[in-house]
C-alpha atoms as a PDB file:
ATOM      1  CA  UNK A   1     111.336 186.767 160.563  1.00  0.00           C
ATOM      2  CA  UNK A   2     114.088 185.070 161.899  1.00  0.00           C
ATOM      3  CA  UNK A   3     115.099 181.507 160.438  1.00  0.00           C
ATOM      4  CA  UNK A   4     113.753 178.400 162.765  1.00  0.00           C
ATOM      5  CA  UNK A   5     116.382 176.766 165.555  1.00  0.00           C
ATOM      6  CA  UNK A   6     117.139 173.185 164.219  1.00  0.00           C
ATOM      7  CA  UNK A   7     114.730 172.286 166.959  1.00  0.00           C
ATOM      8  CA  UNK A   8     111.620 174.443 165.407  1.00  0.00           C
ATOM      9  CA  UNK A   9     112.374 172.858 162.089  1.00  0.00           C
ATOM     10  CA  UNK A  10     112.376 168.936 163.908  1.00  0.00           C
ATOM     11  CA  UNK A  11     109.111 170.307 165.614  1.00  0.00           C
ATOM     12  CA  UNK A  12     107.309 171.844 162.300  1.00  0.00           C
ATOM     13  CA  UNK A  13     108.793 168.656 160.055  1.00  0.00           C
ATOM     14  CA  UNK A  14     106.760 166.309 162.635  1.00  0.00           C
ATOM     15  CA  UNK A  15     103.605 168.298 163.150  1.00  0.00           C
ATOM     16  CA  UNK A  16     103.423 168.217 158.781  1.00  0.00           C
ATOM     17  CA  UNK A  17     104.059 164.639 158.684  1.00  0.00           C
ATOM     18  CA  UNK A  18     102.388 163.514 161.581  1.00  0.00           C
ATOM     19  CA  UNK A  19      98.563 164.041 159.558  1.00  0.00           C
ATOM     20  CA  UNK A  20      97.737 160.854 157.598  1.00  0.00           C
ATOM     21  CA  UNK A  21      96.881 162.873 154.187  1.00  0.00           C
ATOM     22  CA  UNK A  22      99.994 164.925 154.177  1.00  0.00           C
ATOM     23  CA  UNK A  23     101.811 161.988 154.745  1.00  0.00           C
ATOM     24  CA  UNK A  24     100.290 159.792 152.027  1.00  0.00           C
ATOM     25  CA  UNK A  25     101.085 163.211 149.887  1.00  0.00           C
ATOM     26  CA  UNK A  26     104.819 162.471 150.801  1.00  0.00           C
ATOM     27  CA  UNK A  27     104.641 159.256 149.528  1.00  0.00           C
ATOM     28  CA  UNK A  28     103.358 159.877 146.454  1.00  0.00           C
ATOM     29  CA  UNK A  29     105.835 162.766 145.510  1.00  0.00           C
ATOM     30  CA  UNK A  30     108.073 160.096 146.195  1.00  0.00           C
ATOM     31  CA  UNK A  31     109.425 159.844 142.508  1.00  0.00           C
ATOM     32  CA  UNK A  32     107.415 162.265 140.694  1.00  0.00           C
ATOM     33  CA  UNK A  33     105.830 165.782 140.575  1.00  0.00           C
ATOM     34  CA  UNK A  34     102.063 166.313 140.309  1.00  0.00           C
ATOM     35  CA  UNK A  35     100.067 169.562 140.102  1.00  0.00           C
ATOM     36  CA  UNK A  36      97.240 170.465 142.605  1.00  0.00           C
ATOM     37  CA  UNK A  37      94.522 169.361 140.623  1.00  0.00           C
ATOM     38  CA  UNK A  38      96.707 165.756 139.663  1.00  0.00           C
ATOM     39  CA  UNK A  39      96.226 165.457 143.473  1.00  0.00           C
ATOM     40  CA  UNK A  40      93.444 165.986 144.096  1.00  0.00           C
ATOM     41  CA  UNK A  41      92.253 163.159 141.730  1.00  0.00           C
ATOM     42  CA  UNK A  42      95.026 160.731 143.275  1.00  0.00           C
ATOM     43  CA  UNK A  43      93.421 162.098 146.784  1.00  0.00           C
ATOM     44  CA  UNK A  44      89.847 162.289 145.853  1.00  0.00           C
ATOM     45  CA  UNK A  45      90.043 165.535 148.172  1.00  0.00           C
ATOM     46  CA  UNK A  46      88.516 168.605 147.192  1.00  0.00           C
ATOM     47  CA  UNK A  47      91.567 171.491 145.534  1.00  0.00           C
ATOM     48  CA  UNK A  48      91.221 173.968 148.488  1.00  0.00           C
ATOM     49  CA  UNK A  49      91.896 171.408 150.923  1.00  0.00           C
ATOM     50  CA  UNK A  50      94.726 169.947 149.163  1.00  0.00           C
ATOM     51  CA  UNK A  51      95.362 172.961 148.639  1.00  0.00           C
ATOM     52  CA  UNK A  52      95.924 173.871 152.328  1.00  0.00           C
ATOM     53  CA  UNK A  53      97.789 170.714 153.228  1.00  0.00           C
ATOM     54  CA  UNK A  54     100.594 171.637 150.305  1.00  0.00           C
ATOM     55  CA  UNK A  55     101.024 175.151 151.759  1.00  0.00           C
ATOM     56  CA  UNK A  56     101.824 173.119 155.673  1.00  0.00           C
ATOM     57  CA  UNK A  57     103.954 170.761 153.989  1.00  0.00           C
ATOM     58  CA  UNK A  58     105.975 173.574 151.975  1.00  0.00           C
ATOM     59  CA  UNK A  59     105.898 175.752 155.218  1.00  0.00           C
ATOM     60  CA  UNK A  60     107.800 172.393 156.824  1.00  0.00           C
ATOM     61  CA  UNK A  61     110.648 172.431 154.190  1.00  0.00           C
ATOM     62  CA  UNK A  62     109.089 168.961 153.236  1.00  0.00           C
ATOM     63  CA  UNK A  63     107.750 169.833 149.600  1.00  0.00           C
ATOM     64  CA  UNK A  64     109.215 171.614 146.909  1.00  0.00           C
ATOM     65  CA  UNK A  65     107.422 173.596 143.398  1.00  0.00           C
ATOM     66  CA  UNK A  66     108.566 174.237 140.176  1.00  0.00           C
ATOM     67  CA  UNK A  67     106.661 176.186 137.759  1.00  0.00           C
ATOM     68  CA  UNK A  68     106.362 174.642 133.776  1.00  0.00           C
ATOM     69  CA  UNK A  69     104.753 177.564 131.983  1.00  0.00           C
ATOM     70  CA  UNK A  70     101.534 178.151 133.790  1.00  0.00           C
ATOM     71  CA  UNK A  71     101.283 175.128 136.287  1.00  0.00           C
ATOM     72  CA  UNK A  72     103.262 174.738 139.430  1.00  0.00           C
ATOM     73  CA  UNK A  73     104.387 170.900 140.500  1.00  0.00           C
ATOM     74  CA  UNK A  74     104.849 169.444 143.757  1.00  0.00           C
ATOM     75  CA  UNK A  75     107.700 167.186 144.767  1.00  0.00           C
ATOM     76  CA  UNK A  76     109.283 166.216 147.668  1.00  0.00           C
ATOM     77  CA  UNK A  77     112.037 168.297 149.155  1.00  0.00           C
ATOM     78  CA  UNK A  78     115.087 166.430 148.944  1.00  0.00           C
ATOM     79  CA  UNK A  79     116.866 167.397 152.028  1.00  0.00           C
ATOM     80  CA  UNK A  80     120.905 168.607 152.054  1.00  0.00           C
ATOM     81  CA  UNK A  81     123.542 166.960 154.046  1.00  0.00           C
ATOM     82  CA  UNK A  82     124.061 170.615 155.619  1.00  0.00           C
ATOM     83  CA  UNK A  83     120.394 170.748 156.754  1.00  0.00           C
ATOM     84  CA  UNK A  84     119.966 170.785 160.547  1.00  0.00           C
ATOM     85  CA  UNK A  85     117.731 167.956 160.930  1.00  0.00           C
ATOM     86  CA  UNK A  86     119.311 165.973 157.946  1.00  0.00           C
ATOM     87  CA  UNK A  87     119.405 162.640 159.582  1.00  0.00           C
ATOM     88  CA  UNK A  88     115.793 163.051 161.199  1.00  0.00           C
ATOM     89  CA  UNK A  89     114.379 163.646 157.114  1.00  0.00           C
ATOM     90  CA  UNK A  90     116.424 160.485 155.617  1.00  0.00           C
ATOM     91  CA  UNK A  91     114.841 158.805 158.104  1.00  0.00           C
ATOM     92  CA  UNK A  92     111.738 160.013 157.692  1.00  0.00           C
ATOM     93  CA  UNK A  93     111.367 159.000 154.193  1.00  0.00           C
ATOM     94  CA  UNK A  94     112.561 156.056 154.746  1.00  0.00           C
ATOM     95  CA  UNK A  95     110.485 154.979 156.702  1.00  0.00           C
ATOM     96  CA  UNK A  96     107.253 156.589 154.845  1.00  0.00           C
ATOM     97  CA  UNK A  97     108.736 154.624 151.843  1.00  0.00           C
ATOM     98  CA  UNK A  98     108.624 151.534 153.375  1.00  0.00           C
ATOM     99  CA  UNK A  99     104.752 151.481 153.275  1.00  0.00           C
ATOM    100  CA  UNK A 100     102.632 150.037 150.813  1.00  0.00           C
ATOM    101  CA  UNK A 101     100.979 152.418 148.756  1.00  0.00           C
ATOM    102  CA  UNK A 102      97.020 152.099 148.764  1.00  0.00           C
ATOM    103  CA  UNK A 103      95.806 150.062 145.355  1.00  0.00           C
ATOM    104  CA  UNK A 104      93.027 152.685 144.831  1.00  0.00           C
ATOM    105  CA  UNK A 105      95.426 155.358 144.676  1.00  0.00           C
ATOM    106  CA  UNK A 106      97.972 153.710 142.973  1.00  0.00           C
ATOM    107  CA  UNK A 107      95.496 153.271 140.349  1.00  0.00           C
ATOM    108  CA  UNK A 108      94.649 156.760 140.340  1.00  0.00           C
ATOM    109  CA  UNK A 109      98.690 157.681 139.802  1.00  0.00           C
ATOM    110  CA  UNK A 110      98.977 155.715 137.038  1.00  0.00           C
ATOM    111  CA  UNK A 111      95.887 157.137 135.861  1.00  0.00           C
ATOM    112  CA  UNK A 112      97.426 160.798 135.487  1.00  0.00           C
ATOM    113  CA  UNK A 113     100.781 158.989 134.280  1.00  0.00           C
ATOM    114  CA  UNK A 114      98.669 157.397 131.499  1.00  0.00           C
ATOM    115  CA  UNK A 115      96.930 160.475 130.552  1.00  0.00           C
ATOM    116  CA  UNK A 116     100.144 162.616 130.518  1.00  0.00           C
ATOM    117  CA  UNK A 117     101.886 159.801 128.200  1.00  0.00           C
ATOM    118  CA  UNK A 118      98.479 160.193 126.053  1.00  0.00           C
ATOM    119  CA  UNK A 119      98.638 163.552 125.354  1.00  0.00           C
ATOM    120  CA  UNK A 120     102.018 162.972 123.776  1.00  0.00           C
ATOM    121  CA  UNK A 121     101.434 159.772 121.743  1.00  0.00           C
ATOM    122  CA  UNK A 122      98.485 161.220 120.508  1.00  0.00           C
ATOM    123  CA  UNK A 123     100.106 164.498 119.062  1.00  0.00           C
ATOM    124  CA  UNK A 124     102.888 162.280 117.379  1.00  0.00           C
ATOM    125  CA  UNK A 125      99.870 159.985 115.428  1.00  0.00           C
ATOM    126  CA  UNK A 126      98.328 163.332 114.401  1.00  0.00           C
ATOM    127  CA  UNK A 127     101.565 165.191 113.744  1.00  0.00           C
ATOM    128  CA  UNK A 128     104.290 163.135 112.225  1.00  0.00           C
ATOM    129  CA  UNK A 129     104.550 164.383 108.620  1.00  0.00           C
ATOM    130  CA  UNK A 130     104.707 167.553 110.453  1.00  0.00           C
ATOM    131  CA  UNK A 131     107.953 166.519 112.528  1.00  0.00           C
ATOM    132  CA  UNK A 132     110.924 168.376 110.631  1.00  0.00           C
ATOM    133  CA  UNK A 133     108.976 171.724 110.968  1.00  0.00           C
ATOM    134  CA  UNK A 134     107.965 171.467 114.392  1.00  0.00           C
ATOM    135  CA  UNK A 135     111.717 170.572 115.131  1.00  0.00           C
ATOM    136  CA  UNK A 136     112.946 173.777 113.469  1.00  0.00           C
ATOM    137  CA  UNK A 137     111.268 175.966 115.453  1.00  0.00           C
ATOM    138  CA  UNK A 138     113.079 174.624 118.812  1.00  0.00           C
ATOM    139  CA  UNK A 139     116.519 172.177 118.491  1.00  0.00           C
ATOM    140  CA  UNK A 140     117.889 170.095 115.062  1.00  0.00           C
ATOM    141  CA  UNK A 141     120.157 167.720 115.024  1.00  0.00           C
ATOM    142  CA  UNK A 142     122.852 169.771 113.584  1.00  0.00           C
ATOM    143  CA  UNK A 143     122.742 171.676 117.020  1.00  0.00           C
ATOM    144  CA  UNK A 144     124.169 168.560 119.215  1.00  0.00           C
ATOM    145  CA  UNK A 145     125.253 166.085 116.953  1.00  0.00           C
ATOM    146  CA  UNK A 146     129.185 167.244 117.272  1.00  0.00           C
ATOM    147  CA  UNK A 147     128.521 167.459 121.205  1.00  0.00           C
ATOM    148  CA  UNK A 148     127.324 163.842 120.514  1.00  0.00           C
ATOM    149  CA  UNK A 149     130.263 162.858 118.659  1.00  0.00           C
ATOM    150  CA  UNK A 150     132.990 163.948 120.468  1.00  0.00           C
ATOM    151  CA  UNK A 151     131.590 162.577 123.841  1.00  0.00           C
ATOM    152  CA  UNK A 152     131.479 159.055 122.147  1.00  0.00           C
ATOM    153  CA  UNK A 153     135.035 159.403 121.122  1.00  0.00           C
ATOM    154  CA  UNK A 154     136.258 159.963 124.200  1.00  0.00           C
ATOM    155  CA  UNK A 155     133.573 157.700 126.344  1.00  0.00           C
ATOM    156  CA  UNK A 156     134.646 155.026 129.001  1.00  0.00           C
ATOM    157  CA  UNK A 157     132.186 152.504 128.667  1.00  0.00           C
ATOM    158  CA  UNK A 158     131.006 149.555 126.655  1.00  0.00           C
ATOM    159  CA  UNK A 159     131.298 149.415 123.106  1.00  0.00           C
ATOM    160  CA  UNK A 160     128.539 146.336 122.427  1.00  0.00           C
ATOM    161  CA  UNK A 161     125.538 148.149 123.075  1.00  0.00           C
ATOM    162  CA  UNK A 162     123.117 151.302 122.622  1.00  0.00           C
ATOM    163  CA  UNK A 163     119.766 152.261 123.281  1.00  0.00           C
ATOM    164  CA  UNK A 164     118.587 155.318 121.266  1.00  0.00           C
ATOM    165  CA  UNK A 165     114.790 156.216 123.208  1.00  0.00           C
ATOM    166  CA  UNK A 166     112.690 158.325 120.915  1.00  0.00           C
ATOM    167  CA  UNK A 167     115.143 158.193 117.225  1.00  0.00           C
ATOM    168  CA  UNK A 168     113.376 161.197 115.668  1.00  0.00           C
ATOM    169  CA  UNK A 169     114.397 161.237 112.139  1.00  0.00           C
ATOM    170  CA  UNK A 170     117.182 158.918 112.887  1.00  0.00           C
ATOM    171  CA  UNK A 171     120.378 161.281 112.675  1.00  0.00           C
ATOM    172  CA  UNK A 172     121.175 160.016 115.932  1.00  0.00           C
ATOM    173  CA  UNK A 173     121.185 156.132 115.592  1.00  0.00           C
ATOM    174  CA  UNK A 174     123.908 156.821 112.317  1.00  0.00           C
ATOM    175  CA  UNK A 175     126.205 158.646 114.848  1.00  0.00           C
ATOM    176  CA  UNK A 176     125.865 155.859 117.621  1.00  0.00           C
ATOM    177  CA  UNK A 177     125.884 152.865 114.530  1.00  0.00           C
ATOM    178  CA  UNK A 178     129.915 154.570 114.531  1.00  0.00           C
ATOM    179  CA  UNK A 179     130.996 153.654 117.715  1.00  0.00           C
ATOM    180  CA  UNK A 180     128.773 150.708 118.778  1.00  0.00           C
ATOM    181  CA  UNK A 181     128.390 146.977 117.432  1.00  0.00           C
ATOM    182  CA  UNK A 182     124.671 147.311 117.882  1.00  0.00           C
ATOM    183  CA  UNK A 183     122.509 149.659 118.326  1.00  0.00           C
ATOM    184  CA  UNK A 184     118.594 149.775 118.959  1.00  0.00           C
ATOM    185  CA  UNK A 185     116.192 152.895 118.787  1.00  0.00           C
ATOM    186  CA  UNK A 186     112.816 152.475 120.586  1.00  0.00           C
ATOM    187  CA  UNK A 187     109.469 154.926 120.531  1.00  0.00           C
ATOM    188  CA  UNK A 188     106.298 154.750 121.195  1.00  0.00           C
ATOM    189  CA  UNK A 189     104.966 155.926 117.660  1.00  0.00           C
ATOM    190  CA  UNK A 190     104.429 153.465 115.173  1.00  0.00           C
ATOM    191  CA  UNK A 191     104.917 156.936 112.921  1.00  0.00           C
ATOM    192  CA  UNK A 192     108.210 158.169 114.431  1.00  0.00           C
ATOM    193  CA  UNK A 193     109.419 155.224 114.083  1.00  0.00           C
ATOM    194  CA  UNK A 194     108.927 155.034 110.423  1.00  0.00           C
ATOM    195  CA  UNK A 195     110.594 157.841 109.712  1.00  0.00           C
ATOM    196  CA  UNK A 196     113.882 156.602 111.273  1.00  0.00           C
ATOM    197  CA  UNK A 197     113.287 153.315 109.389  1.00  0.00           C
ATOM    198  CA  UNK A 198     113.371 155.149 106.011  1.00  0.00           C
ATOM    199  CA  UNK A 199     116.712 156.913 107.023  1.00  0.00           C
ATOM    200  CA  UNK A 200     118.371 153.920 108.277  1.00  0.00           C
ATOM    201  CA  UNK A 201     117.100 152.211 105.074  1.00  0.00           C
ATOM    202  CA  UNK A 202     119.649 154.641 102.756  1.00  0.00           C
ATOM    203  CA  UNK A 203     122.342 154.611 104.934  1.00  0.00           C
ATOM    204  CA  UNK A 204     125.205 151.799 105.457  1.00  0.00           C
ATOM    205  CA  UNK A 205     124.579 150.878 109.001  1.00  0.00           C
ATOM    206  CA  UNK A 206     123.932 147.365 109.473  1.00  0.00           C
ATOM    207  CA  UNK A 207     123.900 147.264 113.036  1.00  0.00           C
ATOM    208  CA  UNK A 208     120.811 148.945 113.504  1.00  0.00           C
ATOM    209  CA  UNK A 209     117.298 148.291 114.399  1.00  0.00           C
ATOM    210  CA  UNK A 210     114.473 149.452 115.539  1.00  0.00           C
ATOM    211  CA  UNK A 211     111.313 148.601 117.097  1.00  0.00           C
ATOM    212  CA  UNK A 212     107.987 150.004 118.487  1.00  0.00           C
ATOM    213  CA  UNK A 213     108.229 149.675 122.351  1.00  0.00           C
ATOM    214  CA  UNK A 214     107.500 151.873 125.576  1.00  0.00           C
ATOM    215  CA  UNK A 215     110.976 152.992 127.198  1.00  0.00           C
ATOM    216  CA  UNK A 216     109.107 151.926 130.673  1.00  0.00           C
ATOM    217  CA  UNK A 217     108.621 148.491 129.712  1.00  0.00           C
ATOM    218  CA  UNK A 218     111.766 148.175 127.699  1.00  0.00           C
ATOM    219  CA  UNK A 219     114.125 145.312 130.104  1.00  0.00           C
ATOM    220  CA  UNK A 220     116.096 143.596 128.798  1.00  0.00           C
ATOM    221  CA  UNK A 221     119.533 143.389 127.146  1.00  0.00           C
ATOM    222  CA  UNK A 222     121.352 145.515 129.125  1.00  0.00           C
ATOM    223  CA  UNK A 223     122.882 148.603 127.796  1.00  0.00           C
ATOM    224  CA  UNK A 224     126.607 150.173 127.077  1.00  0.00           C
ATOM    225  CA  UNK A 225     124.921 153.744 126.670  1.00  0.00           C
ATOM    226  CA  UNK A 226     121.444 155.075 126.249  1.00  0.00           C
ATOM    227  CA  UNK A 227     120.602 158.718 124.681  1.00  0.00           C
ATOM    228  CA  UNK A 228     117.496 160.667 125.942  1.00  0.00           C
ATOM    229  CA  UNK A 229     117.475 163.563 122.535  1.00  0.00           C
ATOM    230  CA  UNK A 230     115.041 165.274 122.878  1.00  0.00           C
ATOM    231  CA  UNK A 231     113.029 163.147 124.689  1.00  0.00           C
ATOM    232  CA  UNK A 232     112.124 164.025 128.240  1.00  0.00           C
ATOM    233  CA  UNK A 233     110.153 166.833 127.641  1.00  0.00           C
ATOM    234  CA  UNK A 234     107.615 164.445 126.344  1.00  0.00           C
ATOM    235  CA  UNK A 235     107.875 161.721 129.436  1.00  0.00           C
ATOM    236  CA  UNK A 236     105.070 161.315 131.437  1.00  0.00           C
ATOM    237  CA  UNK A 237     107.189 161.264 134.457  1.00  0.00           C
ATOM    238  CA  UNK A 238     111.277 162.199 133.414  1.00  0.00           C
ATOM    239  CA  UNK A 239     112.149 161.242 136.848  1.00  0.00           C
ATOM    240  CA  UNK A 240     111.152 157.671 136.348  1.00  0.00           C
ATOM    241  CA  UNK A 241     113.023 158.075 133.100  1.00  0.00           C
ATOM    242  CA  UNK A 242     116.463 157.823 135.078  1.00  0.00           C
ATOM    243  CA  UNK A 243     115.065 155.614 137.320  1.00  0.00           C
ATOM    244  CA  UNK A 244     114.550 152.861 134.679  1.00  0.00           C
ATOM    245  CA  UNK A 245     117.835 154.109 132.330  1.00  0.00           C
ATOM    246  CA  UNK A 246     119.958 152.943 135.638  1.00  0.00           C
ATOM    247  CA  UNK A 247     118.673 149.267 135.850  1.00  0.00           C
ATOM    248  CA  UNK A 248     119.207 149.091 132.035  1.00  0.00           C
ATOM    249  CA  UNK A 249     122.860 150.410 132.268  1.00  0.00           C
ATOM    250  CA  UNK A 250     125.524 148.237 132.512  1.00  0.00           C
ATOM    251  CA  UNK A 251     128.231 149.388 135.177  1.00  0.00           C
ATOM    252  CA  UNK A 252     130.671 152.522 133.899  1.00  0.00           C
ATOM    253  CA  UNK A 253     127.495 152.606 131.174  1.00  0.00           C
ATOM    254  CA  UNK A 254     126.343 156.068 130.382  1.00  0.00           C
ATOM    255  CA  UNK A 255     123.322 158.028 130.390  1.00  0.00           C
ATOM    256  CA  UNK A 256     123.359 160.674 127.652  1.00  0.00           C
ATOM    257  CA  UNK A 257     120.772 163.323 128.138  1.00  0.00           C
ATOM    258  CA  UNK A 258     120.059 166.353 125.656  1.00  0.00           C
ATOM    259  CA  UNK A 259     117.381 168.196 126.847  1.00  0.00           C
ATOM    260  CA  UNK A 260     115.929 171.887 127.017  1.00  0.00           C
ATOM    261  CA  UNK A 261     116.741 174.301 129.275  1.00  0.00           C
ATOM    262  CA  UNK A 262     113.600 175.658 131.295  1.00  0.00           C
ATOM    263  CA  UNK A 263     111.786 178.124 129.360  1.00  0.00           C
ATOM    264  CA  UNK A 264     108.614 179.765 129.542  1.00  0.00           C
ATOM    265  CA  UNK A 265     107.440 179.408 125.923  1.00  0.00           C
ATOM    266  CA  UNK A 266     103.375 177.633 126.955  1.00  0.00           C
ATOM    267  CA  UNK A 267     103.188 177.438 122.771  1.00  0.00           C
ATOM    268  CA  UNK A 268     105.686 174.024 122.095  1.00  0.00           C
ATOM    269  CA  UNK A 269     102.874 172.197 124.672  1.00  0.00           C
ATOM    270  CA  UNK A 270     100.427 172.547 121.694  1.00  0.00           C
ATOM    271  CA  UNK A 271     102.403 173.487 118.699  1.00  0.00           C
ATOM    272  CA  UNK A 272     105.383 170.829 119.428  1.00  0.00           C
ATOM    273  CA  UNK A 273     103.591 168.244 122.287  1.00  0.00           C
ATOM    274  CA  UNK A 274     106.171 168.916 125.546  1.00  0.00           C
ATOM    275  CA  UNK A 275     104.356 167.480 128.412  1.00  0.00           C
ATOM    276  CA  UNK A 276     106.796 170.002 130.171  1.00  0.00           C
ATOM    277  CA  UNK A 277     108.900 173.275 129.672  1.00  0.00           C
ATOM    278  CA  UNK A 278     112.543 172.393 129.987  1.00  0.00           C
ATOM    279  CA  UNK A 279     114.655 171.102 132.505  1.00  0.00           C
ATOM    280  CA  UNK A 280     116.893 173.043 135.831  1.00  0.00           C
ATOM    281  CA  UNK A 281     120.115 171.250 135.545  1.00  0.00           C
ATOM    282  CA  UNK A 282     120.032 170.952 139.014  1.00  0.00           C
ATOM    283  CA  UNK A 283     117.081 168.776 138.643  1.00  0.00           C
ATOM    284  CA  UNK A 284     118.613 166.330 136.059  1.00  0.00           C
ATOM    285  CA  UNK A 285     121.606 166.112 138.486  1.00  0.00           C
ATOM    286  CA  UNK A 286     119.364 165.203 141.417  1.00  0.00           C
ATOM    287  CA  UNK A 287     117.880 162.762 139.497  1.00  0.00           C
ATOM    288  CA  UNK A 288     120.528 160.839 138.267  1.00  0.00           C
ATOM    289  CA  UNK A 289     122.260 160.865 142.022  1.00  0.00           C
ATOM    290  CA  UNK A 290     118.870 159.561 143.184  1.00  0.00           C
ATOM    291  CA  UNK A 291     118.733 156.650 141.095  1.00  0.00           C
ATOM    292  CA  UNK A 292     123.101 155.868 140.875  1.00  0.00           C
ATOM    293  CA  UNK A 293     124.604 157.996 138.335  1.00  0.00           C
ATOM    294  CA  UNK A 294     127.204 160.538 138.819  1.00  0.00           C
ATOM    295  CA  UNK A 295     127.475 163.593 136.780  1.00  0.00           C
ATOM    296  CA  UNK A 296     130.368 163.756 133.923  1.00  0.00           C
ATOM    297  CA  UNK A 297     130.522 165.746 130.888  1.00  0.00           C
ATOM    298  CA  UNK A 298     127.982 168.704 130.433  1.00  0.00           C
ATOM    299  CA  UNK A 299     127.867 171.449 127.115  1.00  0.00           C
ATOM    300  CA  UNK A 300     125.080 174.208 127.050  1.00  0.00           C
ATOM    301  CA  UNK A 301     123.836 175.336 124.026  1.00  0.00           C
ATOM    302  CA  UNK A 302     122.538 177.903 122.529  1.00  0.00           C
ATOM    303  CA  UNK A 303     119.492 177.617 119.992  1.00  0.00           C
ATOM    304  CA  UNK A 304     116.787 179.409 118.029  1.00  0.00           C
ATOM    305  CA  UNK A 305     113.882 181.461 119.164  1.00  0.00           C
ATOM    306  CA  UNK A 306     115.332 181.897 122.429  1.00  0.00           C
ATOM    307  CA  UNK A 307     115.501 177.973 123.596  1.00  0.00           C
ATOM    308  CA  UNK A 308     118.435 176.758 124.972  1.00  0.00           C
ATOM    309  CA  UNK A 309     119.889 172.596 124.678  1.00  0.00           C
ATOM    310  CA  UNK A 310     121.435 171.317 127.540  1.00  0.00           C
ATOM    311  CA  UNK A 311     123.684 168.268 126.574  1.00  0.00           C
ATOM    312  CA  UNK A 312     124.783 166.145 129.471  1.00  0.00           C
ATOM    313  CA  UNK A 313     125.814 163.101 130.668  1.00  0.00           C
ATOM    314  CA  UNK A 314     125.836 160.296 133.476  1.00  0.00           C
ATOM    315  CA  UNK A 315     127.384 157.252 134.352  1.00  0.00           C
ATOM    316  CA  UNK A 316     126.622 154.457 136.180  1.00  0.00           C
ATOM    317  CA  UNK A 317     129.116 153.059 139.358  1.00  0.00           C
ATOM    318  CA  UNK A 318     130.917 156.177 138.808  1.00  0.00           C
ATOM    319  CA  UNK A 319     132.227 157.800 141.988  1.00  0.00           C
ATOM    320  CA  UNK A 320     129.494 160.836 143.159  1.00  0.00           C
END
């Protein structure tokens, strides 16, 4: 079948948009990716109609998938500068965007946000002691640590500074204490966060310290740098990740992301508590441009059991 004429695709865009639900869909994939039965709660609307509504909005070029393990998520396409209606999409959103989203279903978004961020917490209370092993299975320390290193040694930003989201065992607040005058590592787990405290307890670094706290609802000082290890495969929503990272970053500050490679491994979901299977590159990338940040230095690593560690980062007022 022979690809649309740009005026087909203007034509089939505007039909898709044009119904109220599919539209409200659009809004909501705004900044995040929800399955078909996540929707269908946020919708109240029965799967198979949802389910019909996602297949004209894909058919439009207007929503996207990606598959984590056995689910498939929904976001919105992000349209390409060399698409043929382009300026008719920016437009588009833009002016879907500027629309209050219904309080109900706002509710109901948060709702699957909050249950996603759950599951995790939850599996870090019950499996803490159990950390180190769980961790051997996938990605150590020992794997990016250097990769952390030498980016620091060489990095163009602010040396007062550093936000460490999610510590672990806290190798990685020792390697940032090096190049920063202060550094702070945040998690959610009153038990992760003990076990950084006891490693930062028999070490020299001064300029640490830590403290229980959300990343979401983290604000204020700004930051010279802020590392994501390990992290993001355990957000409720990774997009909104960046999104908050760049109104915490100072400008030139980086964003400092080491994060799986997509794999199709459904096991780390119960045996290691991923909300989600990896990262595409190209999806980190499109976040960060989203939200500010430009892409710099990248490393890809390989690891046990077939997994592979993506180290990369992003900075903030850099040129795109």
């Amino acid at each position: 079948m022979p690809a649309p004429s740009p005026y087909e695709s203007f034509l089939n865009a505007t039909r898709a948009a044009a119904d109220p639900l599919r539209a409200d869909i659009l809004r909501a994939l705004r900044k995040d990716s929800f399955g078909v039965l996540e929707l269908a709660h946020i919708f109240a609307v029965a799967q198979p109609a949802l389910s019909h509504h996602l297949k004209i909005l894909s058919r439009a070029g207007l929503v996207a998938t990606r598959r984590d393990g056995n689910g498939i998520y929904y976001r919105r396409a992000q349209p390409k500068p060399d698409c043929a209606i382009y300026d008719y999409l920016v437009h588009l959103y833009a002016a879907l965007d500027g629309f209050e989203t219904d309080h109900a279903r706002q509710r109901r978004m948060d709702h699957v946000h909050a249950e996603r961020a759950e599951r995790s917490r939850k599996f870090f209370v019950d499996h803490a002691d159990e950390f180190a092993t769980q961790r051997e299975l996938i990605s150590t320390p020992v794997t990016y640590v250097p990769a952390l290193r030498e980016l620091l040694d060489g990095a163009d930003c602010g040396r007062k500074r550093a936000l460490d989201v999610g510590p672990g065992d806290g190798e990685t607040l020792l390697v940032l204490a090096d190049h920063f005058d202060t550094v702070l590592g945040i998690d959610n787990s009153p038990e992760m966060l003990e076990r950084a405290r006891a490693v930062i307890r028999h070490s020299a670094a001064k300029n640490v310290s830590l403290r229980l706290k959300d990343f979401e609802s983290f604000k204020t000082p700004r930051q010279d740098l802020i590392l994501f290890a390990m992290v993001l495969h355990h957000a409720a929503s990774p997009r909104r990740f960046f999104e908050h990272a760049s109104r915490l970053l100072n400008d030139c500050g980086l964003l400092v992301v080491v994060e799986l490679i997509t794999h199709d491994q459904e096991w780390a979901k119960s045996a290691c508590g991923d909300i989600w299977l990896g990262f595409d590159p190209v999806d980190l990338d499109d976040w960060a441009l989203e939200v500010g940040l430009a892409a710099g230095a990248s490393q890809y690593l390989a690891q046990r059991n077939g997994f592979r560690i993506q180290f990369r980062s992003y900075q903030k007022g850099a040129t795109q």
